[in-house]
Protein backbone atom coordinates (compact mmCIF):
# COMPACT_ATOMS: atom_id res chain seq x y z
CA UNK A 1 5.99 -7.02 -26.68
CA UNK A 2 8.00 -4.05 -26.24
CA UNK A 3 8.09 -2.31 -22.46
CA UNK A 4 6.30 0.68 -23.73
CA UNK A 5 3.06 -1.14 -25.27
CA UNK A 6 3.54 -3.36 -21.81
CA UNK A 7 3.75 -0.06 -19.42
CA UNK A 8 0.84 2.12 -21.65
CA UNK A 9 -1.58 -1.32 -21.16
CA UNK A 10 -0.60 -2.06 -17.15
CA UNK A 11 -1.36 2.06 -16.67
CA UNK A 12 -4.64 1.62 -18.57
CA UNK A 13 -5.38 -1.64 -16.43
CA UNK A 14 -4.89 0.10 -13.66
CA UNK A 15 -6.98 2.86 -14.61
CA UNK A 16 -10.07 1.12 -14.82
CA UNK A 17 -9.48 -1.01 -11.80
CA UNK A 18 -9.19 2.23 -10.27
CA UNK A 19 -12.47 3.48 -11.35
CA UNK A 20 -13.98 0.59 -9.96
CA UNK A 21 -12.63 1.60 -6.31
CA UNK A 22 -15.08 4.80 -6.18
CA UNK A 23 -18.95 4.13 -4.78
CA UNK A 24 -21.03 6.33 -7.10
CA UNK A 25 -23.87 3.33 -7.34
CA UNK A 26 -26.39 5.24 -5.49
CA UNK A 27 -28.17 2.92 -3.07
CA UNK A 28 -31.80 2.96 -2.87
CA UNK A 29 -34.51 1.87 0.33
CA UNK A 30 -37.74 1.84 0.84
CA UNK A 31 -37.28 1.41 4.72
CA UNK A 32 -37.42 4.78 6.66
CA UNK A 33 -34.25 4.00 8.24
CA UNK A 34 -30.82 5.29 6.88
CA UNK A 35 -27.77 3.88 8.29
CA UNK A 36 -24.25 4.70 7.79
CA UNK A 37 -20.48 4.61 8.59
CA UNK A 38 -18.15 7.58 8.43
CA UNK A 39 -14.49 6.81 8.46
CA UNK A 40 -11.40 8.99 6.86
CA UNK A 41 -12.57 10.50 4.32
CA UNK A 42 -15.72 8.76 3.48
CA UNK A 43 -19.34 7.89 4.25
CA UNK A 44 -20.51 4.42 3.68
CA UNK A 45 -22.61 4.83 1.41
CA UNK A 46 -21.63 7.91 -0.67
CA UNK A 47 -25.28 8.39 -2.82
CA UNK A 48 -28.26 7.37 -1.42
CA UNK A 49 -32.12 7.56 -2.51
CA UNK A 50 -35.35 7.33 0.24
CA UNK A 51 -38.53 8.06 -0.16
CA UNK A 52 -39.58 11.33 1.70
CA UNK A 53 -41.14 11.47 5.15
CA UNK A 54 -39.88 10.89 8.27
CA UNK A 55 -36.27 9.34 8.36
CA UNK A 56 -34.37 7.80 11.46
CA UNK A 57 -30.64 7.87 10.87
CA UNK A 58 -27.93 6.12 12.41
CA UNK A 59 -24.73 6.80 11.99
CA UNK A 60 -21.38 5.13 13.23
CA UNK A 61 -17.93 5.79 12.91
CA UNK A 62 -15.16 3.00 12.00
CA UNK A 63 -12.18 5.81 11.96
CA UNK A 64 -9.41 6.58 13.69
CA UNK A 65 -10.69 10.39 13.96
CA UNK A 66 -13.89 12.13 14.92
CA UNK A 67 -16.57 12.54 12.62
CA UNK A 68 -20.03 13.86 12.49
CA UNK A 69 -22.61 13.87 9.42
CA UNK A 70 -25.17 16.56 8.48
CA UNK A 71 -27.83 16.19 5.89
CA UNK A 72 -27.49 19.76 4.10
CA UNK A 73 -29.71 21.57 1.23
CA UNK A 74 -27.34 21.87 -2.11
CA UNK A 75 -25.13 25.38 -2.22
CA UNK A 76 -27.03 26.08 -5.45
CA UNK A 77 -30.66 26.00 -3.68
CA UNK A 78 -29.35 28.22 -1.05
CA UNK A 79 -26.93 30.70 -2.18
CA UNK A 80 -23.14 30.61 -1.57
CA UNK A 81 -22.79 27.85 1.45
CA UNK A 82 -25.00 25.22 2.25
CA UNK A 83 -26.73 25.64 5.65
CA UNK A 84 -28.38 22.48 7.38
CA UNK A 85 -31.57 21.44 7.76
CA UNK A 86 -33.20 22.66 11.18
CA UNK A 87 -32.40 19.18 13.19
CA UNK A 88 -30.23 18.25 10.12
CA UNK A 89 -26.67 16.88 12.21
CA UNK A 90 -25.89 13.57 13.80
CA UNK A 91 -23.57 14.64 17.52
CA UNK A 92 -19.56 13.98 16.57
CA UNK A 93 -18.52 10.89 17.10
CA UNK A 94 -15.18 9.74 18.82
CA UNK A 95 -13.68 6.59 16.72
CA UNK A 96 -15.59 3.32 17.27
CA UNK A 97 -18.85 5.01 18.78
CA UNK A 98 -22.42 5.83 17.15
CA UNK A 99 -24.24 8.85 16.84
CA UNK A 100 -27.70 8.86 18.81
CA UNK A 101 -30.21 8.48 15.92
CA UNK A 102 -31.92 11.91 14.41
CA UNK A 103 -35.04 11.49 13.06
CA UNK A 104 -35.86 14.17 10.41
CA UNK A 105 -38.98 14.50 8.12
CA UNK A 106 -37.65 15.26 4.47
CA UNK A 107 -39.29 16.29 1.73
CA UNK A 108 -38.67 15.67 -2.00
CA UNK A 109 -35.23 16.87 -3.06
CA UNK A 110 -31.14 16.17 -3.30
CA UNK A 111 -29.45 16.79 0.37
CA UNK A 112 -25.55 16.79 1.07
CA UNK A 113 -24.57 14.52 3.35
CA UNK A 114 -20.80 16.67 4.79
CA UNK A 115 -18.99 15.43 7.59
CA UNK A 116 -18.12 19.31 9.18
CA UNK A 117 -15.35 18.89 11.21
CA UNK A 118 -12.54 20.39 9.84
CA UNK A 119 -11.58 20.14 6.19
CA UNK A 120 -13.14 16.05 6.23
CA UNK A 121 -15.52 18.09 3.61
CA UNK A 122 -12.87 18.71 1.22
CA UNK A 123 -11.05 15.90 1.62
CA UNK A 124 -13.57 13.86 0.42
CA UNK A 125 -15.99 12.87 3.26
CA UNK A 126 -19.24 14.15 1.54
CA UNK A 127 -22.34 12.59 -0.63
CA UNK A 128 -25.52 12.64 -1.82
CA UNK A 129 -28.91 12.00 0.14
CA UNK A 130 -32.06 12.43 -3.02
CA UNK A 131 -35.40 12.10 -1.79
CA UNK A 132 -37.82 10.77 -3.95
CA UNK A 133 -41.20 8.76 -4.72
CA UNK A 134 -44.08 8.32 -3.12
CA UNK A 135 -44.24 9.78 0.76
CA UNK A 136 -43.04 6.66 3.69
């Protein structure tokens, strides 16, 4: 096998193991409890899908930096930036603590979840929140 044919099939292995590395499966609970973990430059997990009513979340952070998370309405639905919902914005957390829970009642829709310190928003640290279904 010549090194070309060998090189063009180990780049397009490692293309799709790449592509395996990303967490776009959205994860979905019926429990009115969202929990996550924030970390450089992530949150664990990226999509998520709830039911709407009244949500507790909990939020810890596994980085080395601080990190916060607020549950924001989509730049599209609200002009230029995205504001946050009233009550919308776990406290920053220094590395290895927890937020206090926020409980927030949410109606049908697709949130942002944005870490806001800093640039963590475009570096990455940012996802999806839909709520959906039949109220908690």
């Amino acid at each position: 096998m010549s090194s070309l044919k060998l090189s063009t099939m180990c780049l397009a292995a490692a293309a799709i193991l790449l592509a395996g590395c990303g967490e776009s499966a959205t994860v979905r609970t019926e429990r009115p409890i969202l929990r996550f973990k924030v970390d450089e430059y992530r949150i664990k997990p990226q999509n998520v899908s709830a039911r709407p009513g009244l949500i507790k979340i909990v939020v810890g952070n596994s980085g080395r930096l601080t990190h916060n998370l607020a549950i924001q309405m989509p730049a599209e639905e609200v002009g230029e930036r995205p504001t946050d919902v009233v009550g919308g914005r776990v406290e920053s957390m220094q590395p290895g603590e927890g937020a206090p829970p926020i409980k927030l009642r949410l109606a049908p829709g697709t949130y942002r979840l944005v870490c806001t310190i800093a640039n963590h928003d475009d570096l990455g640290q940012y996802g999806k929140l839909v709520i959906e279904g039949p109220p908690l």
